[in-house]
Protein backbone atom coordinates (compact mmCIF):
# COMPACT_ATOMS: atom_id res chain seq x y z
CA UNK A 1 21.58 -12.78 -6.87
CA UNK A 2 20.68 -11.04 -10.14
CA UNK A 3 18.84 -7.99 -10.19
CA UNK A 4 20.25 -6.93 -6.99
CA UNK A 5 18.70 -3.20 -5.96
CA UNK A 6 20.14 -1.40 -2.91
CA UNK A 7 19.09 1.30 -0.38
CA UNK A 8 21.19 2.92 2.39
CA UNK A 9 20.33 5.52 4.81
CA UNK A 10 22.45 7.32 7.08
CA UNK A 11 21.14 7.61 10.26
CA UNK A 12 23.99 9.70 12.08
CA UNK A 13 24.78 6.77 14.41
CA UNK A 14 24.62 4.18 11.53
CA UNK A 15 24.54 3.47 8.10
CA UNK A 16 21.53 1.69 7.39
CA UNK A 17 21.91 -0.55 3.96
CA UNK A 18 18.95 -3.26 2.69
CA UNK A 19 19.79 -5.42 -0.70
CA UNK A 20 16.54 -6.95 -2.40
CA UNK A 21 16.86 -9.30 -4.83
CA UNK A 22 15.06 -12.02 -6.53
CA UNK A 23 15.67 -15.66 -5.59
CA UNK A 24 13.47 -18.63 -7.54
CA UNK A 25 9.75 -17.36 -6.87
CA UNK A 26 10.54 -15.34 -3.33
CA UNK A 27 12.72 -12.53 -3.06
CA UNK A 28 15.48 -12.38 -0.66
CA UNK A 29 15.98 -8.91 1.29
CA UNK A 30 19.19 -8.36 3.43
CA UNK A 31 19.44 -5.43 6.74
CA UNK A 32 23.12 -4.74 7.52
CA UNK A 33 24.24 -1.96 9.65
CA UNK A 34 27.69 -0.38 9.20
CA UNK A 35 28.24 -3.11 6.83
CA UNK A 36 27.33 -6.23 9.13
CA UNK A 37 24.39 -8.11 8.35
CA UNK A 38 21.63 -7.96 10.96
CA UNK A 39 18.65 -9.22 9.54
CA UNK A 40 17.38 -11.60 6.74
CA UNK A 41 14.64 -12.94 5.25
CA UNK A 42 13.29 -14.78 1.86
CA UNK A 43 9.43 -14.10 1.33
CA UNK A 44 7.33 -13.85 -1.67
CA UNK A 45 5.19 -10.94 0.30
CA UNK A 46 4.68 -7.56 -0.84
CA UNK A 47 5.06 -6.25 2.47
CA UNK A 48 8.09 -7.49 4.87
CA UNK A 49 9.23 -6.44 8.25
CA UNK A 50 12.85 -7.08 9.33
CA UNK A 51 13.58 -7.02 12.89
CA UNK A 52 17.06 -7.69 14.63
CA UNK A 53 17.89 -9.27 17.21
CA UNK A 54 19.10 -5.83 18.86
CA UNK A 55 16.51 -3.83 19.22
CA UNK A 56 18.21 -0.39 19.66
CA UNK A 57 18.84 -0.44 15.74
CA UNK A 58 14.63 -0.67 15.07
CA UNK A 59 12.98 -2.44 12.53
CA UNK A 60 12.93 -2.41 8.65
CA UNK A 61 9.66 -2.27 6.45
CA UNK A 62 10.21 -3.29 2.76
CA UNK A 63 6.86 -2.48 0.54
CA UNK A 64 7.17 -4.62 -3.31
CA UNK A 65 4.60 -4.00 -5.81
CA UNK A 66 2.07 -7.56 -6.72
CA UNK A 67 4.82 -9.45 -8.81
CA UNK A 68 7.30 -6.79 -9.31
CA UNK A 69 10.06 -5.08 -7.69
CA UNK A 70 10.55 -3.78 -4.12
CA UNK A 71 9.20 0.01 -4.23
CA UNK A 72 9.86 1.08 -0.87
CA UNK A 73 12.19 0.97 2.14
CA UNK A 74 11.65 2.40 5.14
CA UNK A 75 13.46 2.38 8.49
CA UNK A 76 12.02 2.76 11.81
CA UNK A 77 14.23 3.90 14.53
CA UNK A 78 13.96 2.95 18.28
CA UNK A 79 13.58 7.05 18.81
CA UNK A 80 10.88 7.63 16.18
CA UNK A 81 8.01 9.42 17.66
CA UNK A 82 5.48 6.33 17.14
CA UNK A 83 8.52 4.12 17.51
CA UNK A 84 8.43 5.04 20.93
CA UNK A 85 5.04 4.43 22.13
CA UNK A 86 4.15 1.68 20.29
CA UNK A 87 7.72 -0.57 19.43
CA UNK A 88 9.98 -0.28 15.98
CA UNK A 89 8.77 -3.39 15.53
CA UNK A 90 4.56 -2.45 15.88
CA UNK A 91 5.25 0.82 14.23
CA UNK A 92 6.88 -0.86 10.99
CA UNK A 93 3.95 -3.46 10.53
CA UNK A 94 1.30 -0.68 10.64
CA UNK A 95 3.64 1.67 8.14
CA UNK A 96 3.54 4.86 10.87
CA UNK A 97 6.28 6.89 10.68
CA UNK A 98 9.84 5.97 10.20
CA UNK A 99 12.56 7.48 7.56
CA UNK A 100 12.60 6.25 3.66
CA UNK A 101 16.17 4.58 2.72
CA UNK A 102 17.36 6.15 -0.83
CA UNK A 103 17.89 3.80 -3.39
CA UNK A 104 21.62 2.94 -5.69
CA UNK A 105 21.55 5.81 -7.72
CA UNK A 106 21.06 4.84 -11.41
CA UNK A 107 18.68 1.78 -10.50
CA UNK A 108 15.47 1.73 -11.28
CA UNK A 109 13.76 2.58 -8.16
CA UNK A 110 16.07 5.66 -8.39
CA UNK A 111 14.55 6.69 -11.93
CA UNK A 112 11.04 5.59 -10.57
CA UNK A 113 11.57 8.34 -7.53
CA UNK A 114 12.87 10.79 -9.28
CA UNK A 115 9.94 10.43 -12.15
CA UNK A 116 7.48 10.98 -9.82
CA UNK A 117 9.05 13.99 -7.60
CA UNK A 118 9.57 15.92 -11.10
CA UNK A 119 6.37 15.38 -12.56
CA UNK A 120 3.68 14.78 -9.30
CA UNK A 121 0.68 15.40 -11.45
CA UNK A 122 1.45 12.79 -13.85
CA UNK A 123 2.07 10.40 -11.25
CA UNK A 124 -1.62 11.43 -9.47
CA UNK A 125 -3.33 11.01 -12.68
CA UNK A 126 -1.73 7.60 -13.07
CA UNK A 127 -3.52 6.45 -9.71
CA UNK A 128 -6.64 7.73 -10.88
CA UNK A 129 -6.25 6.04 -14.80
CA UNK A 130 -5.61 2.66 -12.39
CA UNK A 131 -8.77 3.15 -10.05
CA UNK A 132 -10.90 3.96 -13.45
CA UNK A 133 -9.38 0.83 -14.96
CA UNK A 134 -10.42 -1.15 -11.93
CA UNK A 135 -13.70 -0.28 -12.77
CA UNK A 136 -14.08 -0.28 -16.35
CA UNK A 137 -12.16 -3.27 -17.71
CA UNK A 138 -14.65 -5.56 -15.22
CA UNK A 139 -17.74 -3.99 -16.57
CA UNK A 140 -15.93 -4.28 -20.74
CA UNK A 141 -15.09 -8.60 -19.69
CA UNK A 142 -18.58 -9.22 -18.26
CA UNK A 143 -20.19 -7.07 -21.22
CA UNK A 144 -17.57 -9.01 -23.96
CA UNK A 145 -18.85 -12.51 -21.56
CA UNK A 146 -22.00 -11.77 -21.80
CA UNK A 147 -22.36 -10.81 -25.65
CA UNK A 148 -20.27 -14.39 -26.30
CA UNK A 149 -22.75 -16.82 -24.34
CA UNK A 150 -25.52 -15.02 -25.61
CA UNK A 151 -24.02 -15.71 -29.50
CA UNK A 152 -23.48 -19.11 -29.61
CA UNK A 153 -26.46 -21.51 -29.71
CA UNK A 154 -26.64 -24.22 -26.65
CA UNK A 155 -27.71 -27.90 -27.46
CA UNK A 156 -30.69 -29.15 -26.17
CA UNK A 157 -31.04 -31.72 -23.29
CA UNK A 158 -34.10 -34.22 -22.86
CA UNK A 159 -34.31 -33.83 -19.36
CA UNK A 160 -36.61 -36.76 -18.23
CA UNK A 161 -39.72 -35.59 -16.25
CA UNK A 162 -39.85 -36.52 -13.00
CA UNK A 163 -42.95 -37.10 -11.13
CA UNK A 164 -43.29 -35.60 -7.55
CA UNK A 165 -45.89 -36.37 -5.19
CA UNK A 166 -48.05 -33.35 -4.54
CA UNK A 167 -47.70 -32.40 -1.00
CA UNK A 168 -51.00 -30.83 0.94
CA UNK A 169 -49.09 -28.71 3.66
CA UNK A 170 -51.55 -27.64 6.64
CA UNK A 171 -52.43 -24.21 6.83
CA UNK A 172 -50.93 -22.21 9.90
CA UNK A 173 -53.60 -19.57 11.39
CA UNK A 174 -51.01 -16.23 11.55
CA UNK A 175 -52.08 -13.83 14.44
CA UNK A 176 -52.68 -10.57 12.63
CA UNK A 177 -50.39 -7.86 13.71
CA UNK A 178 -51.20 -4.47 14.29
CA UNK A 179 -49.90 -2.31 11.60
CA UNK A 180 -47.32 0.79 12.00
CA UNK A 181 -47.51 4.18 9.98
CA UNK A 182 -43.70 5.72 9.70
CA UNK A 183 -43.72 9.27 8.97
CA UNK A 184 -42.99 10.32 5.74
CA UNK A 185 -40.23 12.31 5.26
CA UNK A 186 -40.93 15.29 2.27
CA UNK A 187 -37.15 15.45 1.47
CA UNK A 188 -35.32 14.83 -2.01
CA UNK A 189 -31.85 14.84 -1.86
CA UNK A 190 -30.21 17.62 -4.48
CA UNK A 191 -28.96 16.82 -8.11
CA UNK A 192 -25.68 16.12 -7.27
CA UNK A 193 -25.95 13.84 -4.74
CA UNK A 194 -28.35 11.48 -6.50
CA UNK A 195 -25.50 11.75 -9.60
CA UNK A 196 -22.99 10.50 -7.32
CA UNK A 197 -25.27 7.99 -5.48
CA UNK A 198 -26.32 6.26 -8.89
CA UNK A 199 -22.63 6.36 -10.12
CA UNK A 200 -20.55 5.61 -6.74
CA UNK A 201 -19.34 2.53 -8.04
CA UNK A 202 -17.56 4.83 -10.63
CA UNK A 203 -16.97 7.87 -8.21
CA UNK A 204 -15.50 5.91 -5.45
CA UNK A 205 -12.76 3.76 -7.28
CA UNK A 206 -11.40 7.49 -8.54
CA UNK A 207 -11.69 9.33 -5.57
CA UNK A 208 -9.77 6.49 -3.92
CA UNK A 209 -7.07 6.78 -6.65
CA UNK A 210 -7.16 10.34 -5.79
CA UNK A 211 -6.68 9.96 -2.23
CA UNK A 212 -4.19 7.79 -2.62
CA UNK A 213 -1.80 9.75 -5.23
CA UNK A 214 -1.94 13.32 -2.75
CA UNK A 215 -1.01 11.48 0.13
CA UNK A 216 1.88 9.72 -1.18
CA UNK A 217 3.06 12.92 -2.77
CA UNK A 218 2.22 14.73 0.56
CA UNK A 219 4.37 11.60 2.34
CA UNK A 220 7.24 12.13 -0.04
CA UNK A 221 7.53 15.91 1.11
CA UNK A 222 7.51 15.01 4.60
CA UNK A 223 10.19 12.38 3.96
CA UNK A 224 12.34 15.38 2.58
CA UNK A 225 11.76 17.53 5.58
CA UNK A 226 12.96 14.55 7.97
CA UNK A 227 16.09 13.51 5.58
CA UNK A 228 17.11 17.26 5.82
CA UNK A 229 16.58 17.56 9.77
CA UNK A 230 18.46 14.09 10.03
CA UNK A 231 21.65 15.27 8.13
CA UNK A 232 21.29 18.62 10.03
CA UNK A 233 21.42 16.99 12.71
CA UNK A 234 24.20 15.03 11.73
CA UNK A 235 26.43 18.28 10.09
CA UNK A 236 25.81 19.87 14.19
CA UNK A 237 27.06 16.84 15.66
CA UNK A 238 30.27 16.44 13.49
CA UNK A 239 30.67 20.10 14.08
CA UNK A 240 30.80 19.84 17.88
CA UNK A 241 33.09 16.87 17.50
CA UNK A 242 35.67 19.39 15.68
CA UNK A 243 35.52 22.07 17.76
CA UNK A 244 36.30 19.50 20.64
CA UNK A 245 39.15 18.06 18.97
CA UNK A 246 40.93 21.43 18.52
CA UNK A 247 39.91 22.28 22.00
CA UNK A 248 41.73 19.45 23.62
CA UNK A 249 44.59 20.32 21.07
């Protein structure tokens, strides 16, 4: 496959490789473990879960942007903390949890990673330029739409009149209802909020984009953390191993 883009992980057990690559209009995405292939599927989805047939190794999420490019792999581990109360396989199609695989270095989710962990504030901003977009461009087509249909002159049609039958419908005697006084509440909401009540359709889409651009900064971090506990964790064990060896020597 051309375009081939791969991510491993190293789990301390296992080494945890996925290859994504593009194949007609789907894309093809490949799980092996320890260099044996465990799981595969074609699917023109932006989000894909792989799960193998053993179920000790987990499950694998694979996140693509709309018509582009995987962006994100993510293994889920059998001993994950969500993992274990709700399944690998559960955990993966809700996205809670699990350990990010790195990407070839030199590819271009590499460079993508890297852009955004050097410069975080550029990459926020870019969310919130996209939610403002979402919001803008509509209002620009419709206004651009509108301005068109309004500009060019529309023939006339000779509709033929019709003539309907006038209809004398009987006259149904209502009860009358007794009437209800609501209090009145002497309240008026301050400046700010009636600013951001007449302009939420403009608020929201940013504060979204917001939202979204400090939590996947704040989920990078805590990817970090994890990567760095997992090859602690590794560095003890291979330690212990050593010290074993030279013990029975």
């Amino acid at each position: 496959m051309a375009d081939d883009q791969g991510w491993e992980l190293d789990s301390g057990t296992h080494l945890h490789r996925v290859v994504t690559g593009e194949e007609g209009w789907s894309r093809l995405l490949r799980w092996y473990v320890d260099g044996e292939l465990v799981a595969e599927q074609k699917s023109s989805d932006d989000t894909v879960v792989l799960v193998p047939d053993a179920a000790a190794l987990g499950a694998v999420r694979v996140r693509s942007a709309a018509f582009g490019s995987p962006r994100r792999v993510t293994w889920f581990g059998p001993d994950d903390a969500v993992s274990a109360k709700t399944g690998a396989k559960a955990a993966a199609h809700a996205g809670l949890g699990g350990i990010d695989l790195d990407p070839d270095p030199g590819s271009k989710a590499a460079a993508r990673e890297e852009r955004m962990r050097r410069r975080p504030r550029l990459y926020a901003a870019r969310h919130v330029v996209e939610g403002v977009a979402k919001v803008v461009v509509p209002i620009v087509l419709v206004w651009l739409l509108a301005r068109l249909a309004f500009s060019v002159p529309l023939p006339s049609i000779p509709w033929p009149s019709i003539p309907w039958p006038a209809i004398d419908l009987p006259s149904i005697p209502w009860p009358d209802l007794p009437s209800i006084s609501l209090p009145r509440l002497d309240w008026d909401p301050p400046y700010w909020l009636q600013v951001v009540a007449d302009n939420a359709r403009y608020v929201i889409p940013v504060l979204i984009g917001i939202g979204f651009a400090y939590g996947e900064v704040r989920r990078r971090r805590t990817q970090d953390e994890k990567k760095a506990a997992l090859r602690a964790s590794a560095s003890a064990r291979a330690r212990s191993e050593d010290r074993g060896d030279l013990g029975e020597g």
